[in-house]
PDB file of N, CA and C in Angstrom:
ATOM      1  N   UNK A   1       0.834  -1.195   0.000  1.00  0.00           N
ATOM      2  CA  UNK A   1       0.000   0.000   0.000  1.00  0.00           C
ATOM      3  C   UNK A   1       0.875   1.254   0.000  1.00  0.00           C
ATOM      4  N   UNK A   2       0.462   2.344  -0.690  1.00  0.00           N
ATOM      5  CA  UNK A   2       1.297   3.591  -0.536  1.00  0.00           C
ATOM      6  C   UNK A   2       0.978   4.211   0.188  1.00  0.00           C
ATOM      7  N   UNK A   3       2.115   4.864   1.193  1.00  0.00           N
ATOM      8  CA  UNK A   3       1.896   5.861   1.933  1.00  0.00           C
ATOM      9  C   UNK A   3       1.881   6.824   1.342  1.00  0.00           C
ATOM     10  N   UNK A   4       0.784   7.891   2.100  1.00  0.00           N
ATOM     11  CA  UNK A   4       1.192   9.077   1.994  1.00  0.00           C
ATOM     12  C   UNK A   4       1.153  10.426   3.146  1.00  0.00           C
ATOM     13  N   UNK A   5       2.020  11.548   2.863  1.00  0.00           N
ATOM     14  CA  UNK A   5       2.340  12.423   3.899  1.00  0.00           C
ATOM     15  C   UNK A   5       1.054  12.904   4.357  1.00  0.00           C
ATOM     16  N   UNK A   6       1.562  13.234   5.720  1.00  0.00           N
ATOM     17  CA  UNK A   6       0.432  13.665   6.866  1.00  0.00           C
ATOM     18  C   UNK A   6       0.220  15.125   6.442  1.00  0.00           C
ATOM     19  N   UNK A   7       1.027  15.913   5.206  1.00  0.00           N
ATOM     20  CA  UNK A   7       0.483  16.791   5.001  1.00  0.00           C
ATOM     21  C   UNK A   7      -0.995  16.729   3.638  1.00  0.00           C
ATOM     22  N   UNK A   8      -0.822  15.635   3.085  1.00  0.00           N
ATOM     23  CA  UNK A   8      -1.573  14.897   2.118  1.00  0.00           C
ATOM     24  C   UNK A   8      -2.834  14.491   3.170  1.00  0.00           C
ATOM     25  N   UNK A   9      -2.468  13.704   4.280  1.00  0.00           N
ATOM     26  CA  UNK A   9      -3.712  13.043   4.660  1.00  0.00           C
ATOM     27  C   UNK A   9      -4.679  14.325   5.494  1.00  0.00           C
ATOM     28  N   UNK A  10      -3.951  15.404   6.108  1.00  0.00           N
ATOM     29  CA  UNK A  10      -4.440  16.319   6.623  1.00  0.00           C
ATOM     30  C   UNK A  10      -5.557  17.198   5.246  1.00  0.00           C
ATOM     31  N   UNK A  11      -5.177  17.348   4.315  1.00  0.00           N
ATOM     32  CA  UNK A  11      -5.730  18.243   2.967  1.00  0.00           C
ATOM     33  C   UNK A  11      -6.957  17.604   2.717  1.00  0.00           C
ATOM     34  N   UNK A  12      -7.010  16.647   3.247  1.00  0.00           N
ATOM     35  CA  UNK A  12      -8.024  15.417   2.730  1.00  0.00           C
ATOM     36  C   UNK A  12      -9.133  15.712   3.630  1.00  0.00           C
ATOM     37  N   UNK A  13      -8.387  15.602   4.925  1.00  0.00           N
ATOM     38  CA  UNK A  13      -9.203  15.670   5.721  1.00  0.00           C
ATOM     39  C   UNK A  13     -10.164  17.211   5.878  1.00  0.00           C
ATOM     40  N   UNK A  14      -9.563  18.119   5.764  1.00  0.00           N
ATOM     41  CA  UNK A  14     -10.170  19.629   5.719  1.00  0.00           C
ATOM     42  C   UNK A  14     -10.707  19.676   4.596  1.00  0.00           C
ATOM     43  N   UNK A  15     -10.562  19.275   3.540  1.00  0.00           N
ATOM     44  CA  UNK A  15     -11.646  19.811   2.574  1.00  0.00           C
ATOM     45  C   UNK A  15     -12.733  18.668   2.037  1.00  0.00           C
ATOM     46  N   UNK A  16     -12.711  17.640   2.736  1.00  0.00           N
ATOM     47  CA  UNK A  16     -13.251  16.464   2.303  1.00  0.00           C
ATOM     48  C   UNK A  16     -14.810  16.837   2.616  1.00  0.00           C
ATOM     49  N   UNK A  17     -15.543  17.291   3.160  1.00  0.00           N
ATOM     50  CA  UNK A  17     -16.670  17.568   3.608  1.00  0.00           C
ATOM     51  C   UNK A  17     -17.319  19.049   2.131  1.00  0.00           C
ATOM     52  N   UNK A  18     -16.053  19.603   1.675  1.00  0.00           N
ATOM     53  CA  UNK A  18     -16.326  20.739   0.908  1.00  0.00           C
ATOM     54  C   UNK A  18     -16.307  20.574  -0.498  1.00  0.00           C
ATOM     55  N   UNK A  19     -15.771  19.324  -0.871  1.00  0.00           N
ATOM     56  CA  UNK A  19     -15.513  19.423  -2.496  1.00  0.00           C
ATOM     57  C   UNK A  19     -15.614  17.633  -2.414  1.00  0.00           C
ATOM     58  N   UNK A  20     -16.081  17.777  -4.121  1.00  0.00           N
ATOM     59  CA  UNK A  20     -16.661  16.046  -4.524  1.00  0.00           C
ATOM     60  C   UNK A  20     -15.654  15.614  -4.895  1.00  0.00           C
ATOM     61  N   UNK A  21     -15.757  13.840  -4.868  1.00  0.00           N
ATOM     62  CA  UNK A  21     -14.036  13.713  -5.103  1.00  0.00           C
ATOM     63  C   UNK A  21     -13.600  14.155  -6.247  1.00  0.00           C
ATOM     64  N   UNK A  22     -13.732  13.830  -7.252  1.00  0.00           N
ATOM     65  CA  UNK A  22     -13.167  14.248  -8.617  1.00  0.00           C
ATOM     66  C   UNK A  22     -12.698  15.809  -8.210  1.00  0.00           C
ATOM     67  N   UNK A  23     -13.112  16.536  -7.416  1.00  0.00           N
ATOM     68  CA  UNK A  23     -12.234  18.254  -7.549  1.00  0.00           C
ATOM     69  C   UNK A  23     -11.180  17.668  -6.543  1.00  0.00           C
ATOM     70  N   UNK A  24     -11.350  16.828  -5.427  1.00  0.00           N
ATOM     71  CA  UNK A  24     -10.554  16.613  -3.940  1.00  0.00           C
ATOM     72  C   UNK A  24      -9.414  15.872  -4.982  1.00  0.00           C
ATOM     73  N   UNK A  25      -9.491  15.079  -5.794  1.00  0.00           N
ATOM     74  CA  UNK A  25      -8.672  14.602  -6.165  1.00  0.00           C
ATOM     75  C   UNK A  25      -7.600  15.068  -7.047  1.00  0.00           C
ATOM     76  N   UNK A  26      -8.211  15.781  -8.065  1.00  0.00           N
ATOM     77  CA  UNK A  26      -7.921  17.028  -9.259  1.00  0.00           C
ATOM     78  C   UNK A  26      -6.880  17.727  -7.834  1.00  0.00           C
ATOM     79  N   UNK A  27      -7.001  18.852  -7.219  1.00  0.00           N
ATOM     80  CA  UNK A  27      -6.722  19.222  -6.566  1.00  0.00           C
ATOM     81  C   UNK A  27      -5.559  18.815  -6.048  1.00  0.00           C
ATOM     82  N   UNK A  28      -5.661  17.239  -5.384  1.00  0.00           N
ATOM     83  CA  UNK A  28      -4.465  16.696  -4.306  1.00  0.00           C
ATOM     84  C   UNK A  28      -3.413  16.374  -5.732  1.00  0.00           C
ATOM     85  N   UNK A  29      -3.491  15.882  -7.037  1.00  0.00           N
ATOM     86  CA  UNK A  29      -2.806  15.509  -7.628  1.00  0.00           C
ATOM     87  C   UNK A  29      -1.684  17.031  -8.654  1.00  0.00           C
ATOM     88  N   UNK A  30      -3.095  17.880  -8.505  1.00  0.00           N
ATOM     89  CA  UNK A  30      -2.156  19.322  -8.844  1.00  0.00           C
ATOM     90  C   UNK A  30      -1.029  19.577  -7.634  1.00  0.00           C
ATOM     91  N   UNK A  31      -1.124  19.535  -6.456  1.00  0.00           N
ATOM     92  CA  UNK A  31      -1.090  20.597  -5.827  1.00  0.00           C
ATOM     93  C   UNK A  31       0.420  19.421  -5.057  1.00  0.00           C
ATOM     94  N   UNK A  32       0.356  18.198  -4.867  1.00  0.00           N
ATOM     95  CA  UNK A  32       1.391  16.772  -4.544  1.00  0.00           C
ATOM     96  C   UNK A  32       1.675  16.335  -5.482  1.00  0.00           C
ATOM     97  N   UNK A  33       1.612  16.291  -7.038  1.00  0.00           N
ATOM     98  CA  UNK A  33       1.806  15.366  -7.613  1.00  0.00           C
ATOM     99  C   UNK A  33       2.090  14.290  -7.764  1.00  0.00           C
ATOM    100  N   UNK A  34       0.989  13.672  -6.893  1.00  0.00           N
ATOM    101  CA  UNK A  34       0.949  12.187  -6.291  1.00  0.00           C
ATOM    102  C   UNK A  34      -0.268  11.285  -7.876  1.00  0.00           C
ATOM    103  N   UNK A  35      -0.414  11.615  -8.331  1.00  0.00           N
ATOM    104  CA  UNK A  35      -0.966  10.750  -9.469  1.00  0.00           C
ATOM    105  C   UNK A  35      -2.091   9.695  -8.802  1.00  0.00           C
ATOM    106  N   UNK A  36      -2.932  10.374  -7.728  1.00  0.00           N
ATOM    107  CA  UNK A  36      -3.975   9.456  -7.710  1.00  0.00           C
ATOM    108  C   UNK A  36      -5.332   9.404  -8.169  1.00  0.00           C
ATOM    109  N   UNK A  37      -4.991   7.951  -8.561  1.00  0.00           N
ATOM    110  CA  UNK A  37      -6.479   7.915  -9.322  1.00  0.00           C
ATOM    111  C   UNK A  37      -7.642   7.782  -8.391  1.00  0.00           C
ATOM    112  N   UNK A  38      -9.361   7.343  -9.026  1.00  0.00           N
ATOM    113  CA  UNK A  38     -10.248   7.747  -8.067  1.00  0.00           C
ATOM    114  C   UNK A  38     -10.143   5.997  -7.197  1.00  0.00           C
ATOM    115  N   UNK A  39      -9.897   4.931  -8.048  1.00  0.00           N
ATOM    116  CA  UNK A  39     -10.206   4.007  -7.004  1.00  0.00           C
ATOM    117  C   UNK A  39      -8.982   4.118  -6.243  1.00  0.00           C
ATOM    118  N   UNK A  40      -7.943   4.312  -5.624  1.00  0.00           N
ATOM    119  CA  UNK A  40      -6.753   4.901  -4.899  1.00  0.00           C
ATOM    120  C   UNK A  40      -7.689   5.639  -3.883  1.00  0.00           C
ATOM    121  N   UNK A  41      -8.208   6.611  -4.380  1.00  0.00           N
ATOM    122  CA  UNK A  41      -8.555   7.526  -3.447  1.00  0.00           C
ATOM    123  C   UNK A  41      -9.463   6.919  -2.310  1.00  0.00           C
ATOM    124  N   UNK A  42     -10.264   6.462  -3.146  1.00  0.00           N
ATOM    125  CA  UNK A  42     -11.597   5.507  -2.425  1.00  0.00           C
ATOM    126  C   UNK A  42     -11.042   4.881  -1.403  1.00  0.00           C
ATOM    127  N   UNK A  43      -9.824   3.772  -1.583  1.00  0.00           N
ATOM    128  CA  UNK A  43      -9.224   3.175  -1.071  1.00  0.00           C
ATOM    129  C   UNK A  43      -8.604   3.583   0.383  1.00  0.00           C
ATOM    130  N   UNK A  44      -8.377   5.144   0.214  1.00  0.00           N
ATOM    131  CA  UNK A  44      -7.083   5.464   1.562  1.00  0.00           C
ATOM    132  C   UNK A  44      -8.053   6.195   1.768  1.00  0.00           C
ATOM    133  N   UNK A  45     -10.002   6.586   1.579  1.00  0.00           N
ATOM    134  CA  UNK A  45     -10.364   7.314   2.386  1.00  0.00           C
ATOM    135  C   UNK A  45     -11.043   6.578   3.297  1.00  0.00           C
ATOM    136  N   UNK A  46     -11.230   5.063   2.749  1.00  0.00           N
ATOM    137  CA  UNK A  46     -11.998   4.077   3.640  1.00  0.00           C
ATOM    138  C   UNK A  46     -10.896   4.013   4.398  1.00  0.00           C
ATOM    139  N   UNK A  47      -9.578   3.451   4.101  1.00  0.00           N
ATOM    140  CA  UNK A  47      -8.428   3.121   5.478  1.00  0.00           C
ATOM    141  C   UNK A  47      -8.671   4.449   6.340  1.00  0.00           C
ATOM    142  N   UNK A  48      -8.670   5.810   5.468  1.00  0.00           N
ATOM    143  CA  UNK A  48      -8.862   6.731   6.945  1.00  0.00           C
ATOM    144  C   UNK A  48     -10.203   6.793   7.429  1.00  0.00           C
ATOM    145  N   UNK A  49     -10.919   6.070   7.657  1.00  0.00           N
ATOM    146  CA  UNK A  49     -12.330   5.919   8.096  1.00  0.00           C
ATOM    147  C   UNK A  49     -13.245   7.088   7.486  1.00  0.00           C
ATOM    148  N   UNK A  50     -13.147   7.172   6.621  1.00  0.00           N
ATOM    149  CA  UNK A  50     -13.994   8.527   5.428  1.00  0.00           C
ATOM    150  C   UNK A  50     -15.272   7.802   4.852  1.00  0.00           C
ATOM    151  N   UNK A  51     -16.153   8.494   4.745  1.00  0.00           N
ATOM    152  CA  UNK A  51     -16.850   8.010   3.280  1.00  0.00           C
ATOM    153  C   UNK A  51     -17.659   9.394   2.669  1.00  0.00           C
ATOM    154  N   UNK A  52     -17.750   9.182   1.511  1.00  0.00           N
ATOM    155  CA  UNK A  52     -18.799  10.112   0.658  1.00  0.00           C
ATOM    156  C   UNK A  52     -20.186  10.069   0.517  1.00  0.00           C
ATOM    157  N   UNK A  53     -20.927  10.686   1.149  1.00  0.00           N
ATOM    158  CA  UNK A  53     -22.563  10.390   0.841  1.00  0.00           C
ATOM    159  C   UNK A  53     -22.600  10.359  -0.469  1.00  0.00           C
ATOM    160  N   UNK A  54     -23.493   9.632  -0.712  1.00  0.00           N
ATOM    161  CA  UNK A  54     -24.134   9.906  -2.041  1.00  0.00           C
ATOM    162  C   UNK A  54     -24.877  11.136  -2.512  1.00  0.00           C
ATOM    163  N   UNK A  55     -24.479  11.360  -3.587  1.00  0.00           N
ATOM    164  CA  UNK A  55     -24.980  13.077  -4.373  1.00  0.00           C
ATOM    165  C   UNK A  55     -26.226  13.179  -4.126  1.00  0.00           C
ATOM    166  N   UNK A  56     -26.544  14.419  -3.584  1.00  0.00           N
ATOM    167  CA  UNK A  56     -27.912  14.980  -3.362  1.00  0.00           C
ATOM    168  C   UNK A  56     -28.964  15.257  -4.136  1.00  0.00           C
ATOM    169  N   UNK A  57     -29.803  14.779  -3.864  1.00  0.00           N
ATOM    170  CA  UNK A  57     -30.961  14.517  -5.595  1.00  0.00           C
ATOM    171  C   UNK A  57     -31.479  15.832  -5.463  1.00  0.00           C
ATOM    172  N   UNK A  58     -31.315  16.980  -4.586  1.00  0.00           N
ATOM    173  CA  UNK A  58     -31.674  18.193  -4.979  1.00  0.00           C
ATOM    174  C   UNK A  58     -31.112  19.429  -5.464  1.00  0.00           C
ATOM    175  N   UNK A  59     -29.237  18.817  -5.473  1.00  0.00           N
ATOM    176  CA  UNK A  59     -28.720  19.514  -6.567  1.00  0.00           C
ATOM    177  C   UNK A  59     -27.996  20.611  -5.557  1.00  0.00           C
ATOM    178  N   UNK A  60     -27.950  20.426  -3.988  1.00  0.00           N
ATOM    179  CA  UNK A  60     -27.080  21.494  -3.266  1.00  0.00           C
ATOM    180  C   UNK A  60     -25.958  20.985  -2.812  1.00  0.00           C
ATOM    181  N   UNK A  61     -25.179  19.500  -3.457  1.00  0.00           N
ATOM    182  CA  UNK A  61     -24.304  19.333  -3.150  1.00  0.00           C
ATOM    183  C   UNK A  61     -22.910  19.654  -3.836  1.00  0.00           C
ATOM    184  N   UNK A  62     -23.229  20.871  -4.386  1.00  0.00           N
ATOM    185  CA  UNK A  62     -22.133  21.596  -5.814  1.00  0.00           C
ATOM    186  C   UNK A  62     -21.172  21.658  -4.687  1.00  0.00           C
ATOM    187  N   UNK A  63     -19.884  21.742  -5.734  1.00  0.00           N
ATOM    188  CA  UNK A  63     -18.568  22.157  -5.052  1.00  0.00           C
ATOM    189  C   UNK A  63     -18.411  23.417  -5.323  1.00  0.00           C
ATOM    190  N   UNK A  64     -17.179  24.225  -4.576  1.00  0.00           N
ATOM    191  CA  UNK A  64     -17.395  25.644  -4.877  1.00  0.00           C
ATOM    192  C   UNK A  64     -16.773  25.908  -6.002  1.00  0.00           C
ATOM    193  N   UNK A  65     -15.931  24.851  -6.847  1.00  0.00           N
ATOM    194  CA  UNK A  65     -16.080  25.152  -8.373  1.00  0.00           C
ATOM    195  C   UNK A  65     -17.610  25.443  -8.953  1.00  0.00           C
ATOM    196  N   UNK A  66     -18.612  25.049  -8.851  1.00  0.00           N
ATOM    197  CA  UNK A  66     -19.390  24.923 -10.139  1.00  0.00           C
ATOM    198  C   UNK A  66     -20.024  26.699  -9.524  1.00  0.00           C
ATOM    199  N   UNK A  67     -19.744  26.462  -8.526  1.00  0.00           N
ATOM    200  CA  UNK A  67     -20.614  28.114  -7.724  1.00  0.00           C
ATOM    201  C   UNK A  67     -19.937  29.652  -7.928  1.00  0.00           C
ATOM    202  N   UNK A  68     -18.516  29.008  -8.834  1.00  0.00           N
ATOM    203  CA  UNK A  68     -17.824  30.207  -9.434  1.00  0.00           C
ATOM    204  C   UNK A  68     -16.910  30.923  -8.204  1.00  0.00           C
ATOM    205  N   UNK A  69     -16.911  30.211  -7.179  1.00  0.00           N
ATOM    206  CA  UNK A  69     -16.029  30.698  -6.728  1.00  0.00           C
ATOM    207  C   UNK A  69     -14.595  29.608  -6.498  1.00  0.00           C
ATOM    208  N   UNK A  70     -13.521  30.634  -6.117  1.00  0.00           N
ATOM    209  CA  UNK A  70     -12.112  30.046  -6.152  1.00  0.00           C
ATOM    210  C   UNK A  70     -11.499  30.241  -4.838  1.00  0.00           C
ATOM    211  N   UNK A  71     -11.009  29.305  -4.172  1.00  0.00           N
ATOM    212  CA  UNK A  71     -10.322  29.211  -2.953  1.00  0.00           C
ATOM    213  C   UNK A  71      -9.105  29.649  -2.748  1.00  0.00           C
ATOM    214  N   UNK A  72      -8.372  30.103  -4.008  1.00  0.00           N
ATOM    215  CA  UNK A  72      -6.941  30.407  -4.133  1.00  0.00           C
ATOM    216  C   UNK A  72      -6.607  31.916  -4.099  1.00  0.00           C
TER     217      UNK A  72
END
């Protein structure tokens, strides 16, 4: 299994509640260039006891990409 840094697993952890994986991931692979793909991700968010609800059928579970705003 690959490790990765506690500054990686910390990033995960703070924005994991704020952005869907595909941006959490986009994101961790810009920003570490750690090249992970989504089943990877899946993988080390279950080892860190994570999970993703399933998408909200009423459409307020946008990330703050689609809402036009930028965190940077």
């Amino acid at each position: 299994m690959v490790e990765y840094s506690q500054e990686v697993l910390n990033y995960i952890k703070h924005n994991f509640e704020s952005m869907t994986s595909p941006v959490l991931i986009q994101r961790l692979n810009e920003r570490y260039g750690i090249g992970l793909s989504e089943h990877s991700f899946k993988k080390l968010l279950s080892n860190m006891g994570l999970r993703k609800a399933p998408p909200r059928k009423d459409g307020l579970d946008q990330d703050i990409d689609s809402m036009g705003l930028d965190d940077s």
